[in-house]
N, C-alpha and C. Protein backbone atom coordinates (compact mmCIF):
# COMPACT_ATOMS: atom_id res chain seq x y z
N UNK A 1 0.78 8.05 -30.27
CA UNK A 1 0.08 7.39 -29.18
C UNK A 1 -0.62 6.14 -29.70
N UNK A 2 -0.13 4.91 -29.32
CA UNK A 2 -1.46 4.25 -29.10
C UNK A 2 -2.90 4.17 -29.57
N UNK A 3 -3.50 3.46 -30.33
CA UNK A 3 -4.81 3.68 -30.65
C UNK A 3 -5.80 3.15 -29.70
N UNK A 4 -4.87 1.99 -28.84
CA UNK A 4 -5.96 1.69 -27.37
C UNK A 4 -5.80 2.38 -27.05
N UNK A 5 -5.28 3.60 -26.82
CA UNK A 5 -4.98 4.49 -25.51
C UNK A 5 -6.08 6.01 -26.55
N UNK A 6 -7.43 5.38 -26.26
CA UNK A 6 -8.05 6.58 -26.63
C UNK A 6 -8.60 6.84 -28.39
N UNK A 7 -8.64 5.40 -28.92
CA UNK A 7 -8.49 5.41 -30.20
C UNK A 7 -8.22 6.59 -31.26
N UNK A 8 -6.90 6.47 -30.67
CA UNK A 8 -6.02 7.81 -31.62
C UNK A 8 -6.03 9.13 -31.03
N UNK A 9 -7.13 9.16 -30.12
CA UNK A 9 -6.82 10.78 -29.72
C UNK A 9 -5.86 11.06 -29.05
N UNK A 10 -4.73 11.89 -28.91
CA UNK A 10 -4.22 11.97 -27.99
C UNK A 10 -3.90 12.43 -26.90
N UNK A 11 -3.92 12.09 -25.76
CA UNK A 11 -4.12 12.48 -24.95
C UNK A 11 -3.68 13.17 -23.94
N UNK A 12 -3.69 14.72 -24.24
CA UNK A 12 -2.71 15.82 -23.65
C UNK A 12 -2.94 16.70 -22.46
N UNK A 13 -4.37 16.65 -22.50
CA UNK A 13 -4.33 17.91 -21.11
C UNK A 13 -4.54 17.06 -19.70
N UNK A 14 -4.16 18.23 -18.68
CA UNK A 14 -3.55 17.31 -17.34
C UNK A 14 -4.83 16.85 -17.25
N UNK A 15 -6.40 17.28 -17.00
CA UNK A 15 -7.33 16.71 -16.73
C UNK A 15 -7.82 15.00 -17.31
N UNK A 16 -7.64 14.95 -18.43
CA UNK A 16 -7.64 13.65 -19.24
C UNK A 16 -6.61 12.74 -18.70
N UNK A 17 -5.30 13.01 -18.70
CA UNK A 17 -4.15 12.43 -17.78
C UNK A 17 -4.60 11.85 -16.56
N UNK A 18 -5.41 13.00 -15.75
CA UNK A 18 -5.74 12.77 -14.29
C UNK A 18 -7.24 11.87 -14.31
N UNK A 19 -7.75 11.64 -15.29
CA UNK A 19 -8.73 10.88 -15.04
C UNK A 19 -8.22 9.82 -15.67
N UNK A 20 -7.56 9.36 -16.52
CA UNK A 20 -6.76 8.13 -17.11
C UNK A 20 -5.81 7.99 -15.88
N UNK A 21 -5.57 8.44 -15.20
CA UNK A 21 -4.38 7.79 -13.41
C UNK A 21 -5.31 7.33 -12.75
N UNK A 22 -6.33 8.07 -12.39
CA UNK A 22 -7.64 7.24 -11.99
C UNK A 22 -8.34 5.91 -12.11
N UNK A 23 -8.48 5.84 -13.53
CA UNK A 23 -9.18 4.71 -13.76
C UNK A 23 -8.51 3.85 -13.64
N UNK A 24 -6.58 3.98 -13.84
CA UNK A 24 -5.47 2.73 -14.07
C UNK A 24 -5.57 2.25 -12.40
N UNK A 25 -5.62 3.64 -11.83
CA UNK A 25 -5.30 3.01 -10.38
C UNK A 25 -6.81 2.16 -9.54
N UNK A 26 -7.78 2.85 -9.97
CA UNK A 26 -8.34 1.79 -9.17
C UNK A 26 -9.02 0.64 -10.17
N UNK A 27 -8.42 0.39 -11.40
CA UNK A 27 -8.25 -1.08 -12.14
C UNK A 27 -6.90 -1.98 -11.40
N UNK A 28 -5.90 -1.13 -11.38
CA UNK A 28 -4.68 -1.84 -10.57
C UNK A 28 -5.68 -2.08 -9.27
N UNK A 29 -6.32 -1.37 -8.36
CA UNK A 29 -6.99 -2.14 -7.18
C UNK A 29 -7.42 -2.89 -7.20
N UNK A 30 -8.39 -2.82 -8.24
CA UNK A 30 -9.26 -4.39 -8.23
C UNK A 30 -8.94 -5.65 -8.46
N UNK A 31 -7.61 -5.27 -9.36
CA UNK A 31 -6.95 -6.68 -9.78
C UNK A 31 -6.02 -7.41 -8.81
N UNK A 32 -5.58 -5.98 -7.92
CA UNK A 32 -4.89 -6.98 -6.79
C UNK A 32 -5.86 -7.65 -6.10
N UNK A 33 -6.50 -7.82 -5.82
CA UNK A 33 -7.19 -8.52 -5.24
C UNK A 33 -7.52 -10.08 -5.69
N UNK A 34 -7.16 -9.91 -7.14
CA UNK A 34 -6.80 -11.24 -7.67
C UNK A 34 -5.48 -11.57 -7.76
N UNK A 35 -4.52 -10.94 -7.14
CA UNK A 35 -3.03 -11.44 -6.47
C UNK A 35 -2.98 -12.59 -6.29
N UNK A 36 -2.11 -13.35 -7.10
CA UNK A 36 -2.05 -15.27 -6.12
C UNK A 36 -1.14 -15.01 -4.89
N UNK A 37 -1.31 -15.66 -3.83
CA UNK A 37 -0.36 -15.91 -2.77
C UNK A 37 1.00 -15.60 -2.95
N UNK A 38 1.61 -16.21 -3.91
CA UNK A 38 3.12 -16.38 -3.89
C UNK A 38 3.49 -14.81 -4.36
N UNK A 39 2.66 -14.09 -4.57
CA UNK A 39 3.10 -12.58 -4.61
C UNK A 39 3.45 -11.89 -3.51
N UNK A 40 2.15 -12.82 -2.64
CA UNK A 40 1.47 -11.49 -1.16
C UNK A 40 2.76 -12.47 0.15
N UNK A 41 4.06 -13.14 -0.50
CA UNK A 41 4.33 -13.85 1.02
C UNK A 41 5.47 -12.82 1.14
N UNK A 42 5.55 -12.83 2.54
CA UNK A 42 6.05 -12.14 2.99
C UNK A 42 7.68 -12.14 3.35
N UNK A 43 8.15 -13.00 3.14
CA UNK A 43 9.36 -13.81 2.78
C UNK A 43 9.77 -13.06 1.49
N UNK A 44 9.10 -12.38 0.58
CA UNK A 44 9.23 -12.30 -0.88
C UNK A 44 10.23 -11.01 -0.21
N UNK A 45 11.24 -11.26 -1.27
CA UNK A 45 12.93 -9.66 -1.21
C UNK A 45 11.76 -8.53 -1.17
N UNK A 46 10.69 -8.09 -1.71
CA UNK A 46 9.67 -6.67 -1.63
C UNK A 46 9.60 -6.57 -0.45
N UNK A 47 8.69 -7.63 0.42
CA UNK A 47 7.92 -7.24 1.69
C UNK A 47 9.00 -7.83 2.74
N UNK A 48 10.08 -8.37 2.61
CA UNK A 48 10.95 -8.25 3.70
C UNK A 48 11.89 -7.14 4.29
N UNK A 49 11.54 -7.40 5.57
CA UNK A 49 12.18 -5.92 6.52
C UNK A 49 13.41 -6.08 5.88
N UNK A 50 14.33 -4.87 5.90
CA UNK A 50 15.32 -4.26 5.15
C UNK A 50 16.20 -4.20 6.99
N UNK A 51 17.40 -4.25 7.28
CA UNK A 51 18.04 -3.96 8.33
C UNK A 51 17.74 -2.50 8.77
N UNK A 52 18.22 -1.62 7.92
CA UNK A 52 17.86 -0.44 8.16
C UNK A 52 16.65 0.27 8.38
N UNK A 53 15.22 -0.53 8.46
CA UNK A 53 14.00 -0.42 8.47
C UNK A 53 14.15 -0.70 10.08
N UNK A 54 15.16 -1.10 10.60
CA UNK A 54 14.68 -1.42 12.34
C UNK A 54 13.05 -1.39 12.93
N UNK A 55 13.10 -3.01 12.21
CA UNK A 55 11.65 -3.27 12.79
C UNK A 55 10.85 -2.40 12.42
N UNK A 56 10.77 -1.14 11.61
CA UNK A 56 9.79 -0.27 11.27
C UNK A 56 9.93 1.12 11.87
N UNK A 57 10.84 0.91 12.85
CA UNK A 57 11.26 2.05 14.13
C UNK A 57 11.41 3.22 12.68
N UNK A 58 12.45 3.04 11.91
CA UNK A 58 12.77 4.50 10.58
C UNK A 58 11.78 5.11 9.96
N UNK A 59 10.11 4.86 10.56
CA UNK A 59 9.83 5.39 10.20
C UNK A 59 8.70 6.24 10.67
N UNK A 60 8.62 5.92 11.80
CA UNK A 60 8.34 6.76 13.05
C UNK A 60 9.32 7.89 13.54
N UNK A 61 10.52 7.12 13.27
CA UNK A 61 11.63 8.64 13.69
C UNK A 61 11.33 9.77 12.42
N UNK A 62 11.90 9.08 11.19
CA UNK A 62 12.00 10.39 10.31
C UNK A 62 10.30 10.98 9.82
N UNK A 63 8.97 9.74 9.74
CA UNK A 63 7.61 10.20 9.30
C UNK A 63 6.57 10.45 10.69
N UNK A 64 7.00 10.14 11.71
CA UNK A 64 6.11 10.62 13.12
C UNK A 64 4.75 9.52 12.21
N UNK A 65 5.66 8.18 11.80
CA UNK A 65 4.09 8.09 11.70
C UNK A 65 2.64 8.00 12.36
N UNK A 66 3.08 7.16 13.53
CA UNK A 66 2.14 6.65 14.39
C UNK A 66 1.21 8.34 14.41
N UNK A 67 1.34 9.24 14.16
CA UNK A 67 0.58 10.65 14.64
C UNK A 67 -0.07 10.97 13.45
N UNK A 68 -0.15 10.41 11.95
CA UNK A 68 -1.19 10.59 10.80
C UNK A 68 -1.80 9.55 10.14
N UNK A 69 -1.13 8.09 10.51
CA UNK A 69 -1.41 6.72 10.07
C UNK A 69 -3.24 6.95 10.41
N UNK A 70 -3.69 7.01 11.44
CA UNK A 70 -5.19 6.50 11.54
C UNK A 70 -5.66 7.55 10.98
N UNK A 71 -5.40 8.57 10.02
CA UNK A 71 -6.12 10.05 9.68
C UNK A 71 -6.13 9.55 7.85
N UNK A 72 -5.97 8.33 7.60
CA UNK A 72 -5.07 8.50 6.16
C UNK A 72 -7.15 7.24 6.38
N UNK A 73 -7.37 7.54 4.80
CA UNK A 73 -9.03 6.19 4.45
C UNK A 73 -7.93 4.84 4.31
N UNK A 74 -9.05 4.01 4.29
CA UNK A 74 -8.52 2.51 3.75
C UNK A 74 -9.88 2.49 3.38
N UNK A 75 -9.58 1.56 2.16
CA UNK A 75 -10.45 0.99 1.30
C UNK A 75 -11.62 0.25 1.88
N UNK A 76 -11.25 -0.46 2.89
CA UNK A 76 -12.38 -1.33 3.34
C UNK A 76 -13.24 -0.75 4.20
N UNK A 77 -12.70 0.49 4.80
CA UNK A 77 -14.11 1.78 4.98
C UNK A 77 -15.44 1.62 4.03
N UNK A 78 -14.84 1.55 2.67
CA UNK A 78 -16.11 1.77 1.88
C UNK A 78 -16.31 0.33 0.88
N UNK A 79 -15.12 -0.46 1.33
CA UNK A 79 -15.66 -1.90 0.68
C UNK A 79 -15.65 -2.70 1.98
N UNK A 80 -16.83 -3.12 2.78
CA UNK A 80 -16.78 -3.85 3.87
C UNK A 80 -16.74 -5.14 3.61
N UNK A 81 -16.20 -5.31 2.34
CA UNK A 81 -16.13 -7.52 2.21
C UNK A 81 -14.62 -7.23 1.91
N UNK A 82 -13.59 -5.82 2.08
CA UNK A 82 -12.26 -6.07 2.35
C UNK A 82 -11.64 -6.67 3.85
N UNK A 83 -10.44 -7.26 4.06
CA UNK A 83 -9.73 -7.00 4.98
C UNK A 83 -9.21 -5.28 5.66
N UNK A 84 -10.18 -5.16 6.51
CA UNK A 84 -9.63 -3.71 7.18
C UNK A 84 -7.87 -4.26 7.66
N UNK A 85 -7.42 -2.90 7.99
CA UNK A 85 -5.90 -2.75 8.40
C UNK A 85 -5.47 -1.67 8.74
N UNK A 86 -6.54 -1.04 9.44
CA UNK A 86 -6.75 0.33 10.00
C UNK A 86 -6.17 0.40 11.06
N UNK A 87 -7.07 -0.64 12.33
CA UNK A 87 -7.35 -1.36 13.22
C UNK A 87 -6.66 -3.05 13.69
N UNK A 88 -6.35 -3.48 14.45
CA UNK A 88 -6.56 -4.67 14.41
C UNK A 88 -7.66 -5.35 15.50
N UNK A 89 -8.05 -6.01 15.06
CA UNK A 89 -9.46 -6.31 15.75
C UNK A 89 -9.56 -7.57 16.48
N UNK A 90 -8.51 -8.74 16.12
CA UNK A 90 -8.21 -9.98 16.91
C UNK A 90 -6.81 -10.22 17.15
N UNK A 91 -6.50 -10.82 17.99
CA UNK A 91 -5.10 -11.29 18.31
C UNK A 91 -4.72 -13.19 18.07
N UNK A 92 -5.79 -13.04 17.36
CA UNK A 92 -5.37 -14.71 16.84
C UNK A 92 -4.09 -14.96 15.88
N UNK A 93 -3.53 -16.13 15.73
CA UNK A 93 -2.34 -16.19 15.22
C UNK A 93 -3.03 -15.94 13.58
N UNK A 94 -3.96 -16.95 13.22
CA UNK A 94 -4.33 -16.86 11.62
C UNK A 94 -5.22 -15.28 11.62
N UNK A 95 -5.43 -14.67 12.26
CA UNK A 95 -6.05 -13.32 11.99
C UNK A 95 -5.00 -12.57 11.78
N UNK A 96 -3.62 -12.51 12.22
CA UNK A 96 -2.27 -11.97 12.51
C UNK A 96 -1.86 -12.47 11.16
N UNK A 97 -1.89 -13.83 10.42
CA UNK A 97 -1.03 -14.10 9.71
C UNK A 97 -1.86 -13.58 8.13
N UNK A 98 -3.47 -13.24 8.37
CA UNK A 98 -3.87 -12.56 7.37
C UNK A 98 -3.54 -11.19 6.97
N UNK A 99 -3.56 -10.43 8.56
CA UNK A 99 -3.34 -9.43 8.45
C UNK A 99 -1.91 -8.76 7.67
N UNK A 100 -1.35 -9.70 7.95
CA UNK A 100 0.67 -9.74 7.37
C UNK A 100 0.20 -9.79 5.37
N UNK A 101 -0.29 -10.80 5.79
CA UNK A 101 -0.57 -10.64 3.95
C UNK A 101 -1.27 -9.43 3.23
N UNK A 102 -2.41 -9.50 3.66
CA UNK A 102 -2.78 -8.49 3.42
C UNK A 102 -2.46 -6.88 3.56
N UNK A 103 -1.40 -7.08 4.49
CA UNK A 103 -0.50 -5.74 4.35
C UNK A 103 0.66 -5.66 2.83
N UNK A 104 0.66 -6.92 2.69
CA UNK A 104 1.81 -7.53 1.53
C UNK A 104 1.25 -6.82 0.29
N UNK A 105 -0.47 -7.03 0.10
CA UNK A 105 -1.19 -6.64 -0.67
C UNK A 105 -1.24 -5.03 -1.23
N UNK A 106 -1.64 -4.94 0.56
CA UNK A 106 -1.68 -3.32 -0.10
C UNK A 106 -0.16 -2.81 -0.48
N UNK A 107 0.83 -3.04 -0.15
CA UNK A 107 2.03 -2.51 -0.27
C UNK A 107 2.34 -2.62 -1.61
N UNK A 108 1.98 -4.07 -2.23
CA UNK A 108 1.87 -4.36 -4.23
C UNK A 108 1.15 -3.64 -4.51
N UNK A 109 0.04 -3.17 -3.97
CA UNK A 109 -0.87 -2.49 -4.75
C UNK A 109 -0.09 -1.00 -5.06
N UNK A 110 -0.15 -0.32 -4.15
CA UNK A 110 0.30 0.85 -4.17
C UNK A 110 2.05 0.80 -5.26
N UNK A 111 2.72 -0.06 -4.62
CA UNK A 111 3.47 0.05 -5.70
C UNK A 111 3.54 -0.05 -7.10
N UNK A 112 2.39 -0.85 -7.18
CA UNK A 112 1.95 -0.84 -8.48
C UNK A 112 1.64 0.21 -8.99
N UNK A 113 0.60 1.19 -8.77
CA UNK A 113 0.16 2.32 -9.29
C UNK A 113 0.93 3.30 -9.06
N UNK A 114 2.02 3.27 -8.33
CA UNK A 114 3.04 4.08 -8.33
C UNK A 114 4.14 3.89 -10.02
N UNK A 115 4.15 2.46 -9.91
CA UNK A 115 4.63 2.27 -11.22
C UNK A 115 3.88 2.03 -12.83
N UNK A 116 2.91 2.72 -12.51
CA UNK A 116 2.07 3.06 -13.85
C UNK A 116 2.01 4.39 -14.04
N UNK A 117 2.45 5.12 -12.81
CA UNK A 117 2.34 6.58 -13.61
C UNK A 117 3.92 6.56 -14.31
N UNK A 118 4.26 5.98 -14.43
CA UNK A 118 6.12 6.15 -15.28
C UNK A 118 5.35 5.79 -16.75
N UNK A 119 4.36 5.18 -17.19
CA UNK A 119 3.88 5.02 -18.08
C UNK A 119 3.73 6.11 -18.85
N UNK A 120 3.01 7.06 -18.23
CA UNK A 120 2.77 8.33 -18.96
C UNK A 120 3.10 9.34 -19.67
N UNK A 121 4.85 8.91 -19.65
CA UNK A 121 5.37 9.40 -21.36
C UNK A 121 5.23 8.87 -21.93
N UNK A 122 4.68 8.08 -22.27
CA UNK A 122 4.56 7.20 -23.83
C UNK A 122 3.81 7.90 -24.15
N UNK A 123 2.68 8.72 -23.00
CA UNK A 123 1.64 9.70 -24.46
C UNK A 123 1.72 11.07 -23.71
N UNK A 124 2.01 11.28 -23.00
CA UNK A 124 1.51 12.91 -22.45
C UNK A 124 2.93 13.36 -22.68
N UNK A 125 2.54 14.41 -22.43
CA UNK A 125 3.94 15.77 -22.43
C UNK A 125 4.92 15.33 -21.35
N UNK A 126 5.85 16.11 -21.36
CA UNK A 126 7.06 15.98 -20.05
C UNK A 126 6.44 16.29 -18.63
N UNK A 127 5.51 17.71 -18.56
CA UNK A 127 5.04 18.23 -17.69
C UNK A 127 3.91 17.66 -16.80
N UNK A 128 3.60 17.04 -17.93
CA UNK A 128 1.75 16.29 -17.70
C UNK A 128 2.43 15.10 -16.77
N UNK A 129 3.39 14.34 -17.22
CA UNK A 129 3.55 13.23 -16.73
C UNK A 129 4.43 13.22 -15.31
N UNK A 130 5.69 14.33 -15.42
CA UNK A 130 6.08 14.43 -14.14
C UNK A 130 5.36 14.50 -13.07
N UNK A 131 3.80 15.17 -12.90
CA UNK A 131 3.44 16.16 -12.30
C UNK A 131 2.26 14.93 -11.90
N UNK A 132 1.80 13.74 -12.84
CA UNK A 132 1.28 12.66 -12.83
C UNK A 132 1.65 11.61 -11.73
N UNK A 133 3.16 11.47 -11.80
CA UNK A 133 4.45 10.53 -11.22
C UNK A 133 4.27 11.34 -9.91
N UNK A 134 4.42 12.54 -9.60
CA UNK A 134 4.51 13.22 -8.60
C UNK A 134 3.25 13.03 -7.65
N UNK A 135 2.18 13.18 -8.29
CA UNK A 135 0.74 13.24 -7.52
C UNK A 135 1.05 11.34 -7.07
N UNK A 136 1.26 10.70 -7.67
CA UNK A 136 1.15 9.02 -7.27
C UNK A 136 1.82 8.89 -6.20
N UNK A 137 3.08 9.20 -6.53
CA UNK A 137 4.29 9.26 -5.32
C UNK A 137 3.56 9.31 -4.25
N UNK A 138 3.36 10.81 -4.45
CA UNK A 138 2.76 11.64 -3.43
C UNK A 138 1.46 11.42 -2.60
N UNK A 139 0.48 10.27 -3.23
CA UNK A 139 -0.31 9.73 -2.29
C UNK A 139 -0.51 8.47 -2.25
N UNK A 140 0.70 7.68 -3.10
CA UNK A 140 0.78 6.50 -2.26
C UNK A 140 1.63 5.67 -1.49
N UNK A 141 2.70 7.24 -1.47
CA UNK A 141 4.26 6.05 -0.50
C UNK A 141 3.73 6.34 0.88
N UNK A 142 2.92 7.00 1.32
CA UNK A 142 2.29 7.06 3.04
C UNK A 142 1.44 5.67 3.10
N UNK A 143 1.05 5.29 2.37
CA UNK A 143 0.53 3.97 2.36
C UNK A 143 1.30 2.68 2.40
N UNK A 144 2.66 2.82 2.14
CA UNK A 144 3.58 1.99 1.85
C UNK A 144 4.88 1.95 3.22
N UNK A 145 4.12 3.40 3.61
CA UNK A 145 5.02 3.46 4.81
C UNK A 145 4.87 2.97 5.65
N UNK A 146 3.40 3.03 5.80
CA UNK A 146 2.32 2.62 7.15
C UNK A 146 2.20 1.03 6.86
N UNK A 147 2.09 0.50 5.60
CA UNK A 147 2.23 -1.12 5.84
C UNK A 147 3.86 -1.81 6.09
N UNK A 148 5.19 -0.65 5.72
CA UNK A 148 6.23 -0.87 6.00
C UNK A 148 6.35 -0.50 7.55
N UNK A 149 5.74 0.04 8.39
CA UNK A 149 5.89 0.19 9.30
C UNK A 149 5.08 -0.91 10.80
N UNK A 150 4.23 -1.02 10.17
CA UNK A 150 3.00 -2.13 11.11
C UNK A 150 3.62 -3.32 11.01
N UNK A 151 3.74 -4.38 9.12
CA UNK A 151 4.13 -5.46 9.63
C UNK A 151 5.20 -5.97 9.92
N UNK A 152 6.39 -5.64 9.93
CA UNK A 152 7.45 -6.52 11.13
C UNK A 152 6.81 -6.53 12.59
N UNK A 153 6.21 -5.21 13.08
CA UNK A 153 6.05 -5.04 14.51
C UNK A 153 4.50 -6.67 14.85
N UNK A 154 3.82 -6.64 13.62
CA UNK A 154 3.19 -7.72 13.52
C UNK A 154 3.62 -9.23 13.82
N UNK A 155 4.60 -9.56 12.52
CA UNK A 155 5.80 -10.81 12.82
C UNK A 155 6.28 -10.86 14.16
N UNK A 156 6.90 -9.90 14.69
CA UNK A 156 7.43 -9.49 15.71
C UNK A 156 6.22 -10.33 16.81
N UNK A 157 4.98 -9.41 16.86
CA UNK A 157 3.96 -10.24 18.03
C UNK A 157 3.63 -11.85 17.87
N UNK A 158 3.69 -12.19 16.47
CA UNK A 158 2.94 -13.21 16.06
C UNK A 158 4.35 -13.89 16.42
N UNK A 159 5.55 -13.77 16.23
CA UNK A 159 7.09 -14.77 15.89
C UNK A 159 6.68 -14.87 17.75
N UNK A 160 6.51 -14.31 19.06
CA UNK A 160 6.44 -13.98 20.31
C UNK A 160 5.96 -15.15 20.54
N UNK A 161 4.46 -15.12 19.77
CA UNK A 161 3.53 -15.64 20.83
C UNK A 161 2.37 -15.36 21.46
N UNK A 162 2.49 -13.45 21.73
CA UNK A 162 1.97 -12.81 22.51
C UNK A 162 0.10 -12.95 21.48
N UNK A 163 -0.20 -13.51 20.37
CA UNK A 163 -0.96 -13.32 20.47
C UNK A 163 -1.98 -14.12 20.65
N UNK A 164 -1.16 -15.46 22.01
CA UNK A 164 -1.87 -16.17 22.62
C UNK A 164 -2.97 -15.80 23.86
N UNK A 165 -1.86 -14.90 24.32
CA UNK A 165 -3.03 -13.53 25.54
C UNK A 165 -3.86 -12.88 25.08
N UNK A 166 -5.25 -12.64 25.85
CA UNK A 166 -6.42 -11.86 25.03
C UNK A 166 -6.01 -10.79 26.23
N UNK A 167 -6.67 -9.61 25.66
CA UNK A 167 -6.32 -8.38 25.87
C UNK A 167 -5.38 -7.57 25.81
N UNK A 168 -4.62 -8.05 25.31
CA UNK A 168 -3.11 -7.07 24.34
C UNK A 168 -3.73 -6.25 23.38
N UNK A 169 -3.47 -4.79 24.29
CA UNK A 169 -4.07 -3.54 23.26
C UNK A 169 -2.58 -3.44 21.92
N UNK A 170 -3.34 -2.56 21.04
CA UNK A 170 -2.55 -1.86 19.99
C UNK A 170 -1.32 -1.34 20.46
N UNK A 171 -1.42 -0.05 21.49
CA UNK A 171 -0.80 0.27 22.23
C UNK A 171 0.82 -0.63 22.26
N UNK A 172 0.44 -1.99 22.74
CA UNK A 172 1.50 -2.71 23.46
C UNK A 172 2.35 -3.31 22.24
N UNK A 173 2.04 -2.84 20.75
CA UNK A 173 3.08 -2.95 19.70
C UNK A 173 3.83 -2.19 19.13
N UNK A 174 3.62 -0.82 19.78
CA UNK A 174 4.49 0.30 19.40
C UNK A 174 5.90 0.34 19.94
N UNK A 175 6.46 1.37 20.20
CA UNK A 175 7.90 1.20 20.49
C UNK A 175 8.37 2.16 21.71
């Protein structure tokens, strides 16, 4: 192992593992936030709709998302100088075109810390680390779903128009 990684100790039981996924992941948070632009556009091959993503529709059919999306935290619950994306709260075009990015964001983010638990054979066991990879997966592709799912239907309002009319509920972007 590594002597940064713990100066020499090494680092084997799942608890130590699970607090080292911890600290990587919300260091990977903070740093996205120092993301330059040309990461978060949405044009980029990552955050562009896929054909088979139909507008986001794939994932309401196979994840029912729209029925656990508002049950899941967002960060800016408890950091109020984030962009929320819980909610949308204006129908302006540049509030729309933040919101798109900042969905771009969280979607790097999460993939990111999805791809730091693959890290974790370099020092833990087989078991420690699958089970590491598994827990990440496991709570952050619902996050990846829900920003794969919102922004086309976003583009979609903003490419319209529609969010020249005030009073267009949430509601009227679903499917």
């Amino acid at each position: 192992m590594p002597a940064w990684l713990g100066g020499g100790r090494y680092i084997d039981t799942t608890s130590d593992n699970l607090i080292v996924f911890i600290v990587f992941s919300v260091c990977v948070t903070f740093t996205s936030m120092l993301f330059p632009a040309r990461l978060l556009n949405p044009r980029n091959r990552l955050f562009r709709e896929k054909h088979w993503e139909a507008g986001g529709a794939i994932y309401q059919r196979i994840f029912n998302v729209r029925r656990w999306k508002d049950a899941l935290p967002e960060l800016s619950d408890i950091i109020k100088k984030l962009f929320p994306k819980k909610r949308i709260i204006r129908f302006d075009a540049e509030y729309l075109q933040s919101y798109i990015i900042e969905s771009c964001r969280a979607e790097l983010t999460h993939f990111c810390i999805i791809g730091i638990s693959f890290l974790f054979p370099l020092w833990a066991g087989f078991s420690v680390s699958l089970l590491i990879i598994y827990i990440s997966i496991f709570l952050n592709l619902p996050f990846i779903i829900i920003q794969r799912y919102n922004r086309p239907r976003i583009q979609r309002l903003l490419a319209r128009g529609k969010h020249i009319y005030s009073g267009i509920k949430a509601e009227d972007l679903s499917y």
